[in-house]
PDB file of N, CA and C in Angstrom:
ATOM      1  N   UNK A   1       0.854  -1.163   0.000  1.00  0.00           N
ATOM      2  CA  UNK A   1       0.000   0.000   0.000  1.00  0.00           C
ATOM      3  C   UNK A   1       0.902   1.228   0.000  1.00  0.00           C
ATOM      4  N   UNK A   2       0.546   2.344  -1.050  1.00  0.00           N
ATOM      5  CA  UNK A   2       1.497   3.098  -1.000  1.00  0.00           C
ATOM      6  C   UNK A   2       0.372   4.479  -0.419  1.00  0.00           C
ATOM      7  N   UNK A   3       0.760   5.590   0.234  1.00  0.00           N
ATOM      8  CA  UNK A   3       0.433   6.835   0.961  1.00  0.00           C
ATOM      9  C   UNK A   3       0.836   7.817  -0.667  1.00  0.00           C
ATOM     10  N   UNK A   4      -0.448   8.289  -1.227  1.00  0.00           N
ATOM     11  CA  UNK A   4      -0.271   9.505  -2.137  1.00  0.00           C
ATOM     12  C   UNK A   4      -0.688  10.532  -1.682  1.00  0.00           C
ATOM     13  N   UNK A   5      -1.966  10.836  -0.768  1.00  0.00           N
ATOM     14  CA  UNK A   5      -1.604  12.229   0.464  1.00  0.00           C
ATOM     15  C   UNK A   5      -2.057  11.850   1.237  1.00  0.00           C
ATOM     16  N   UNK A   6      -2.400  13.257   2.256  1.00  0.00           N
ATOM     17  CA  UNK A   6      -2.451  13.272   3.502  1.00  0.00           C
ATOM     18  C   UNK A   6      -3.385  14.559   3.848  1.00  0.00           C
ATOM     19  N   UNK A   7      -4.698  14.532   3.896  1.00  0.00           N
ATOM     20  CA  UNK A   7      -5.511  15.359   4.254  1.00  0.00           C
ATOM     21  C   UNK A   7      -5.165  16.181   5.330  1.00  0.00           C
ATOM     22  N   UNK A   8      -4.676  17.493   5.768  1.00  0.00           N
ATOM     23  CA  UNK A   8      -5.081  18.195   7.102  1.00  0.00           C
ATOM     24  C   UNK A   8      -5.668  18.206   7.711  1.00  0.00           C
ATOM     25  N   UNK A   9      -6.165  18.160   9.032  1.00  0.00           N
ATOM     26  CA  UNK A   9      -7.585  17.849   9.666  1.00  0.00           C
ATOM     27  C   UNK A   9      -7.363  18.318  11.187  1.00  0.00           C
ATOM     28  N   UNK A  10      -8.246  19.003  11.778  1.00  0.00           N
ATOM     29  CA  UNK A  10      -7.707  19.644  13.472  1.00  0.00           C
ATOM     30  C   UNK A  10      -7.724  18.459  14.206  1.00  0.00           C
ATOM     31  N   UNK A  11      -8.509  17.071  14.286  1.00  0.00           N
ATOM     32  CA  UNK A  11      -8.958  16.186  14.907  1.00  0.00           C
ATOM     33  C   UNK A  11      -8.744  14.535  14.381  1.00  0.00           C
ATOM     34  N   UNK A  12      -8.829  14.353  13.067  1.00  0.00           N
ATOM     35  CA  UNK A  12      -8.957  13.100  12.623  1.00  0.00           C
ATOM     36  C   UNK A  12      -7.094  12.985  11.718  1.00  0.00           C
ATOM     37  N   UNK A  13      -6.865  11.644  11.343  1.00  0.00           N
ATOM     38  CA  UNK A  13      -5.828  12.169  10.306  1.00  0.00           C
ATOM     39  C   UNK A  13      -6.457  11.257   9.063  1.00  0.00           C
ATOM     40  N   UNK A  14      -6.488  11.870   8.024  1.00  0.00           N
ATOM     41  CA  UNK A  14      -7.012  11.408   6.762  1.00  0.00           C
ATOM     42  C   UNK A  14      -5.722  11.286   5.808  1.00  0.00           C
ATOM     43  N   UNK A  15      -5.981   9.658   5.364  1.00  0.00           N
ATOM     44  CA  UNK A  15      -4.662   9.463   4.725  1.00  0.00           C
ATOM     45  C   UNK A  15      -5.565   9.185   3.019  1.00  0.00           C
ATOM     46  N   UNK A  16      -4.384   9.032   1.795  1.00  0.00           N
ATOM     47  CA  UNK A  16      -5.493   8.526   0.986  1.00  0.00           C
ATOM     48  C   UNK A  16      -4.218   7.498   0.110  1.00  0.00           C
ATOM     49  N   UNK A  17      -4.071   6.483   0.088  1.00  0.00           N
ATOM     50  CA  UNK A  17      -3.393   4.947  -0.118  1.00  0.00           C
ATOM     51  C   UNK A  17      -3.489   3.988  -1.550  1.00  0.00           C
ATOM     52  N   UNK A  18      -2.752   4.206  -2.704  1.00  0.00           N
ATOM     53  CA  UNK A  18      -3.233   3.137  -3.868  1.00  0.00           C
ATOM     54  C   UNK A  18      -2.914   1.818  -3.606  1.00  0.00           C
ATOM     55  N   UNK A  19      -3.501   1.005  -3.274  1.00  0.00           N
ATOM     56  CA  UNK A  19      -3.368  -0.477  -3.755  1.00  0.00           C
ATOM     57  C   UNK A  19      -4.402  -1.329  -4.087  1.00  0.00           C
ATOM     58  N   UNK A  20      -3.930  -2.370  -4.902  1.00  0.00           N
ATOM     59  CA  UNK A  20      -4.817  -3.148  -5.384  1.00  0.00           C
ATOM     60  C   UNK A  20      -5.040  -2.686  -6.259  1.00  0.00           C
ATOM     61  N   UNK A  21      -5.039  -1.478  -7.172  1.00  0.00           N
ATOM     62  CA  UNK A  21      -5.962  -0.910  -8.410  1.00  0.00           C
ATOM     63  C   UNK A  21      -7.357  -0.031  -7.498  1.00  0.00           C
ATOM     64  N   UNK A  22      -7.225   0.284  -6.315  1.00  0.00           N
ATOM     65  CA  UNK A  22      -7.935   1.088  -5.709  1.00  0.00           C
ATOM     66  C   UNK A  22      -7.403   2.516  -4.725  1.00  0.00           C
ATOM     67  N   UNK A  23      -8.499   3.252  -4.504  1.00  0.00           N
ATOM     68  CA  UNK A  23      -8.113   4.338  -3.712  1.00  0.00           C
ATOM     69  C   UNK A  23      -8.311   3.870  -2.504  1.00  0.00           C
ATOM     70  N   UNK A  24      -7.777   3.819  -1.419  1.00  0.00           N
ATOM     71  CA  UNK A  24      -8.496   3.728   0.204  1.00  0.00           C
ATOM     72  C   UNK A  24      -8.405   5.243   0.669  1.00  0.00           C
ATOM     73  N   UNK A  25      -9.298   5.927   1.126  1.00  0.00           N
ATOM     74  CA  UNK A  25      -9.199   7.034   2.057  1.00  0.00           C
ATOM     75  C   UNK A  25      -9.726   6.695   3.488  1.00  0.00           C
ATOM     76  N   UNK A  26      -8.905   6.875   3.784  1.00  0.00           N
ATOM     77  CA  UNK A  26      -8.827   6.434   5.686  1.00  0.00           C
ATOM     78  C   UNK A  26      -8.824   7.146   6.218  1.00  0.00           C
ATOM     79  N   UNK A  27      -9.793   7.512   6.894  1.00  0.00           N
ATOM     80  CA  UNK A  27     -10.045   8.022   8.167  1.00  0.00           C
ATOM     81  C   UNK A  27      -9.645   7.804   9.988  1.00  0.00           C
ATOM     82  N   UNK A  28      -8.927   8.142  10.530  1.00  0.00           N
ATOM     83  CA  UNK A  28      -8.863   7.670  12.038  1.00  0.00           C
ATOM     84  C   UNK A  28      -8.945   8.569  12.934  1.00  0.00           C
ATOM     85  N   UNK A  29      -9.431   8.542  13.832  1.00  0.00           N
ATOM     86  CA  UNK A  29      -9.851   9.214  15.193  1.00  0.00           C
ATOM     87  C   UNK A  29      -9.248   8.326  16.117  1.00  0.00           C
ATOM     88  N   UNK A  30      -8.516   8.806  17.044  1.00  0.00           N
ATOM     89  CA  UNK A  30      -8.078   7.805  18.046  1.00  0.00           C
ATOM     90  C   UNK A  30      -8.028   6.068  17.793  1.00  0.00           C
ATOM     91  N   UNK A  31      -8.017   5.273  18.541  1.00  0.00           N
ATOM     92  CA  UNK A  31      -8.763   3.624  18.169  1.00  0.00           C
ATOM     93  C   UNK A  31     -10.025   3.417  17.365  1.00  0.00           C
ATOM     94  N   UNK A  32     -10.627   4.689  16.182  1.00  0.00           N
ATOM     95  CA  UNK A  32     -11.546   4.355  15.314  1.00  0.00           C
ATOM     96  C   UNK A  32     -11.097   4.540  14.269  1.00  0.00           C
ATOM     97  N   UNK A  33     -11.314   3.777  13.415  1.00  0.00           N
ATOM     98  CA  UNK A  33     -11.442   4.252  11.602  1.00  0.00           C
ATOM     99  C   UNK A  33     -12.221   3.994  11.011  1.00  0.00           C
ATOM    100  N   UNK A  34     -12.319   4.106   9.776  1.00  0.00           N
ATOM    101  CA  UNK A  34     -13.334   4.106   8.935  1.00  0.00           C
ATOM    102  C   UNK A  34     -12.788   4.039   7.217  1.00  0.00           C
ATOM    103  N   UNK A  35     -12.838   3.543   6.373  1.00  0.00           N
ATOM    104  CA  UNK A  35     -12.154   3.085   4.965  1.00  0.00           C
ATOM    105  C   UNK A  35     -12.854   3.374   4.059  1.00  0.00           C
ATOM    106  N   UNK A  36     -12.511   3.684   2.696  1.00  0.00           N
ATOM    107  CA  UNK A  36     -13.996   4.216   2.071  1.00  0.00           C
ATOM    108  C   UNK A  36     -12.996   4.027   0.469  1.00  0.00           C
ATOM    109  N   UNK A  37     -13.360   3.041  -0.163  1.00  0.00           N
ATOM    110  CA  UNK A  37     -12.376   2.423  -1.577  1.00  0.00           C
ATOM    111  C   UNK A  37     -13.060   2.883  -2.377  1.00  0.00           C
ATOM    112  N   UNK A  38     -12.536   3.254  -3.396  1.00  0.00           N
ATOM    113  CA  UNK A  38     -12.802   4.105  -4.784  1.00  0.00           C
ATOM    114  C   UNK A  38     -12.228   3.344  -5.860  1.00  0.00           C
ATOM    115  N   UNK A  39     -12.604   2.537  -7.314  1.00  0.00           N
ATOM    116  CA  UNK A  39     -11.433   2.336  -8.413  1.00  0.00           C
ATOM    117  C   UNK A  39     -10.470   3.222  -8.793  1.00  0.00           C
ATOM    118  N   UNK A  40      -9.331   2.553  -8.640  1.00  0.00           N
ATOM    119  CA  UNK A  40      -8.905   3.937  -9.417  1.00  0.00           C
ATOM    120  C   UNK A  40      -9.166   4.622 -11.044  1.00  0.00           C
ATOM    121  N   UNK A  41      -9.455   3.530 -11.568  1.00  0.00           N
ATOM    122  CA  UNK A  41     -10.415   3.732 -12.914  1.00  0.00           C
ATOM    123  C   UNK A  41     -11.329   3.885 -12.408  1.00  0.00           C
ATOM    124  N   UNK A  42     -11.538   5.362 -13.233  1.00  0.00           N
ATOM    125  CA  UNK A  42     -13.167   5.594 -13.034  1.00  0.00           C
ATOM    126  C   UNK A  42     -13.122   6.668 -11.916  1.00  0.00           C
ATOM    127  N   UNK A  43     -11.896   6.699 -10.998  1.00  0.00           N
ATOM    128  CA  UNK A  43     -11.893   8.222  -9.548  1.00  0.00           C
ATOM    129  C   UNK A  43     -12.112   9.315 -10.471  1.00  0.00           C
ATOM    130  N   UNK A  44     -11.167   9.585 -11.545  1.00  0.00           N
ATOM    131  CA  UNK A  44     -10.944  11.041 -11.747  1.00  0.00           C
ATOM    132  C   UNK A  44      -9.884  11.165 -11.602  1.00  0.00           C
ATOM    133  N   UNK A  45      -8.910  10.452 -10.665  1.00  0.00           N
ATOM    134  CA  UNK A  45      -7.630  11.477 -10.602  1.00  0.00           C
ATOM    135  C   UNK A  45      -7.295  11.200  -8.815  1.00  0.00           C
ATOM    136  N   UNK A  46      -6.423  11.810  -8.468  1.00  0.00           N
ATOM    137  CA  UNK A  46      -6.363  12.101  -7.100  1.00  0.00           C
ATOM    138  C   UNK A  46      -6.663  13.257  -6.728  1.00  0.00           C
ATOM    139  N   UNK A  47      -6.901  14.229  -7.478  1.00  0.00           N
ATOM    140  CA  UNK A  47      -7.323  15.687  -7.065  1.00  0.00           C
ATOM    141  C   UNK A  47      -9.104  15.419  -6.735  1.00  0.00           C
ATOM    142  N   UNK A  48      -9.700  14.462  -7.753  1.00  0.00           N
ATOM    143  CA  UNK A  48     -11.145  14.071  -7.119  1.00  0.00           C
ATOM    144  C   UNK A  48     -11.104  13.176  -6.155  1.00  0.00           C
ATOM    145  N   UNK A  49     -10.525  12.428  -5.408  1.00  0.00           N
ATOM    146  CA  UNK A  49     -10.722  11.852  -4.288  1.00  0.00           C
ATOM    147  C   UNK A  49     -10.293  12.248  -3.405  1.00  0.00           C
ATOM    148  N   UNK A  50      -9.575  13.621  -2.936  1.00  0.00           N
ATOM    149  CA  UNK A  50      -8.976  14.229  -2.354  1.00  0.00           C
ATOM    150  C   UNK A  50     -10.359  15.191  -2.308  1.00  0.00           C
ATOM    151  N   UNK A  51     -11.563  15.267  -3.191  1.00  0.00           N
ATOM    152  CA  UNK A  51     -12.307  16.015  -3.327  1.00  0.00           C
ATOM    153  C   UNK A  51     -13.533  15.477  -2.866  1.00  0.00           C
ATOM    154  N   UNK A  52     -13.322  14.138  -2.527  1.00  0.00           N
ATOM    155  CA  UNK A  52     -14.140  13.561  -2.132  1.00  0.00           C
ATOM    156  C   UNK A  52     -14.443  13.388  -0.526  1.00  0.00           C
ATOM    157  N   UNK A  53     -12.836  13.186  -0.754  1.00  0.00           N
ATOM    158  CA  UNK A  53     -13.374  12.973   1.211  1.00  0.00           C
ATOM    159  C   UNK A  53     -13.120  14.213   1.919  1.00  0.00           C
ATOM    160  N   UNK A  54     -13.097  15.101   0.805  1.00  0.00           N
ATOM    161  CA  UNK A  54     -13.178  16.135   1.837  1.00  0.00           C
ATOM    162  C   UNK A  54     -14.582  16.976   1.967  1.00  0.00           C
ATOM    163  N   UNK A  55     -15.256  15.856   1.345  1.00  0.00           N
ATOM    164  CA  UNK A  55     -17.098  15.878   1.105  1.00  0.00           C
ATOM    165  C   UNK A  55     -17.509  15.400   2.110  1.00  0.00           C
ATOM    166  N   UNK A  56     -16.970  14.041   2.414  1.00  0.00           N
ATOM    167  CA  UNK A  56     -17.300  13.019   3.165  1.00  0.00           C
ATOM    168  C   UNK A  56     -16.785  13.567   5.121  1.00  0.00           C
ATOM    169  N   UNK A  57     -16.332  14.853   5.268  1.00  0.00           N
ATOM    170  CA  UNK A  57     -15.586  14.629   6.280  1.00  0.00           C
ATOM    171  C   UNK A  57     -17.306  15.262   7.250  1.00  0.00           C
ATOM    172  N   UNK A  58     -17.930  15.804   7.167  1.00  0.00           N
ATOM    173  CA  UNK A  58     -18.413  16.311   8.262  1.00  0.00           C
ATOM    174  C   UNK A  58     -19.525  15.283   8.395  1.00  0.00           C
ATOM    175  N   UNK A  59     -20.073  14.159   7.202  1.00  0.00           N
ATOM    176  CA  UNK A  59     -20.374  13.105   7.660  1.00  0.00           C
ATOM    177  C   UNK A  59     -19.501  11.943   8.679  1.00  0.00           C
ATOM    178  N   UNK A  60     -18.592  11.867   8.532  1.00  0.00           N
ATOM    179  CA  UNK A  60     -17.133  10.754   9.195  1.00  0.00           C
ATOM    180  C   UNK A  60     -17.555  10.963  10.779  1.00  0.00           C
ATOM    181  N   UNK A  61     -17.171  12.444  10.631  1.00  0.00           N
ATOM    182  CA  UNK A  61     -17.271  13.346  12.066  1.00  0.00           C
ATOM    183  C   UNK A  61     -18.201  12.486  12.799  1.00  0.00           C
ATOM    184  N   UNK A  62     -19.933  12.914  12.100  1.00  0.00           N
ATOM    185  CA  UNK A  62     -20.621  12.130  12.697  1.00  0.00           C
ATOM    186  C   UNK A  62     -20.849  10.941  12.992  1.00  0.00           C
ATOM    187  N   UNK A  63     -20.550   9.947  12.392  1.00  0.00           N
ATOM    188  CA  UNK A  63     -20.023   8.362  12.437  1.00  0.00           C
ATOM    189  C   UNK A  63     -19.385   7.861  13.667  1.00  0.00           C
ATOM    190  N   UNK A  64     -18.123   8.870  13.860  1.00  0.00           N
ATOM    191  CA  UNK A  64     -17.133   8.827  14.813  1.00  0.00           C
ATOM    192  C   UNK A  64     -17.902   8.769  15.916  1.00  0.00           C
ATOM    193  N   UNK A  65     -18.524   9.919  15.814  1.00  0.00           N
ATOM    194  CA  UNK A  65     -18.934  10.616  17.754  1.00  0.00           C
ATOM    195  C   UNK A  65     -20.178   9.053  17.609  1.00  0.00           C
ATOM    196  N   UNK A  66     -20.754   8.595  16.876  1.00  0.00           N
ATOM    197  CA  UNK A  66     -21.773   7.017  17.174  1.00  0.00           C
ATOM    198  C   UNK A  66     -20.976   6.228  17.464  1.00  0.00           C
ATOM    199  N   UNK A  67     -19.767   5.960  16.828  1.00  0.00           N
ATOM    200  CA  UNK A  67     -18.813   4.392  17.033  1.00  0.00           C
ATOM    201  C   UNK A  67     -18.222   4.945  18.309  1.00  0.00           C
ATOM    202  N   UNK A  68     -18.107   6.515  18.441  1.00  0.00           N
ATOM    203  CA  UNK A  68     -17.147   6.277  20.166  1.00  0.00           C
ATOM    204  C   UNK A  68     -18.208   5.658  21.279  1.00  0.00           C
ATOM    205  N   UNK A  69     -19.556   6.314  21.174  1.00  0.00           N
ATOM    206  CA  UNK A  69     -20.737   6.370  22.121  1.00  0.00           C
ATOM    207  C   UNK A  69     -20.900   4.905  22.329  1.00  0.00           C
ATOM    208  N   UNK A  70     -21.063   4.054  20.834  1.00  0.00           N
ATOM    209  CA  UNK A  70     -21.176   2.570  20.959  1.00  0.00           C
ATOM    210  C   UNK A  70     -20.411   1.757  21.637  1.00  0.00           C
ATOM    211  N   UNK A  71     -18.893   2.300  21.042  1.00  0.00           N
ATOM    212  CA  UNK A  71     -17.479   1.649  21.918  1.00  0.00           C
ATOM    213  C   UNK A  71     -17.662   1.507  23.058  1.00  0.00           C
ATOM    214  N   UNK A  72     -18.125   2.763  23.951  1.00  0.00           N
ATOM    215  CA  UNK A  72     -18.019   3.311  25.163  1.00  0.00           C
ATOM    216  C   UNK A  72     -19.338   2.391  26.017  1.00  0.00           C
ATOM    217  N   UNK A  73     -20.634   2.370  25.182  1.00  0.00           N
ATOM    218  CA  UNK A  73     -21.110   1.361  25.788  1.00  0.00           C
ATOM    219  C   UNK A  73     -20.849   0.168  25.973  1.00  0.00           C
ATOM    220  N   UNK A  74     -20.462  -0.126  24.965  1.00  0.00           N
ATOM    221  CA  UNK A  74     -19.882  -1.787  25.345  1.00  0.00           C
ATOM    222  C   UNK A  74     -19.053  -2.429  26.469  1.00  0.00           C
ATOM    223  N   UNK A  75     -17.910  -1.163  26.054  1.00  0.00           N
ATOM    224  CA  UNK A  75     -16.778  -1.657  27.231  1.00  0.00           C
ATOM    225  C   UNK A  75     -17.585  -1.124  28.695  1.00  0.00           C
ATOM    226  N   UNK A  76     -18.686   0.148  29.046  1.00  0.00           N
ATOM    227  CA  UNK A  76     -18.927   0.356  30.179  1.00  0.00           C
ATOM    228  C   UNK A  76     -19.951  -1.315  30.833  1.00  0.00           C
ATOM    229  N   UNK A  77     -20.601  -1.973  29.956  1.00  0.00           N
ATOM    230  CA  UNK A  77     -21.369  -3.361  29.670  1.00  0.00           C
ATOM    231  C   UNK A  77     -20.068  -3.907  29.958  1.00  0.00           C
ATOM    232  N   UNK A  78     -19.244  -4.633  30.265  1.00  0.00           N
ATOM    233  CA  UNK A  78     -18.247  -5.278  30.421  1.00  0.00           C
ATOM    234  C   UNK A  78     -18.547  -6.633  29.949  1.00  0.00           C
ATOM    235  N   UNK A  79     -17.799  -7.525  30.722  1.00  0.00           N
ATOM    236  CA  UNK A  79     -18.178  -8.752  29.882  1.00  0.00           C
ATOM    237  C   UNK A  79     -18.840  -9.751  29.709  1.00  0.00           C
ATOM    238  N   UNK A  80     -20.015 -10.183  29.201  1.00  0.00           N
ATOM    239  CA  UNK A  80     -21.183 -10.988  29.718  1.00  0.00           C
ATOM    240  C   UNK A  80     -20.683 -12.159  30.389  1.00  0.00           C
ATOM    241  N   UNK A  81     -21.948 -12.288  31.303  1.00  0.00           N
ATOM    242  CA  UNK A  81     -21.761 -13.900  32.224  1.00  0.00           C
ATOM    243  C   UNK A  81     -21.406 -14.970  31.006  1.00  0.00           C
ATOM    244  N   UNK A  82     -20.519 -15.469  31.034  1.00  0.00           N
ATOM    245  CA  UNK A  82     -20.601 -16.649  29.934  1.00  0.00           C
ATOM    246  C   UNK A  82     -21.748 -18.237  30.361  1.00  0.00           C
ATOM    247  N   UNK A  83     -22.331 -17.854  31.653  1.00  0.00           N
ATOM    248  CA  UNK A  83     -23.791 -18.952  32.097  1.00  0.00           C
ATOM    249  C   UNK A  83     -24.453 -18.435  30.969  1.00  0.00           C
ATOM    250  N   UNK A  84     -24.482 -17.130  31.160  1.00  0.00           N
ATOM    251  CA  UNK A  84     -26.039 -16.536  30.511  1.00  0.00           C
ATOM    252  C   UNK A  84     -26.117 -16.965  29.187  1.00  0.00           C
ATOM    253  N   UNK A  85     -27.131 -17.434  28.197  1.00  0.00           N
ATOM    254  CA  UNK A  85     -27.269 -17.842  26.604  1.00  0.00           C
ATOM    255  C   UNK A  85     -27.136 -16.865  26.371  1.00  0.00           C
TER     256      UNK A  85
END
């Protein structure tokens, strides 16, 4: 996997990665991410997927703040009785 940029971001770091014959733009927030593959036939370019997720970011945002809330429940749920079905 090779790194062709690197989005700026105050909070998340957004990377964007060719392999396989695809784009990955990755998203991470602390212990979350989120992946979002594009062909590279057929993107446009890297200036459009660079255009993309920077479409995609104030949706991510929101994603994030659900997967932390979810995370956070789970681990505060600790670990089920393994009696219980």
């Amino acid at each position: 996997m090779r790194t062709v940029a690197q989005i700026p971001h105050r909070v998340m770091r957004i990377v964007i990665q060719e392999w396989n014959e695809k784009y990955h733009v990755q998203f991470t927030w602390g212990p979350l991410e989120q992946t979002y593959r594009l062909p590279v036939e057929g993107a446009g370019g890297l200036q459009a997927v660079q255009s993309f997720a920077q479409q995609l970011i104030p949706e991510v945002e929101q994603m994030f703040l659900t997967m932390k809330a979810a995370r956070s429940a789970a681990l505060d749920a600790g670990t089920p009785d393994e009696k219980t079905p």
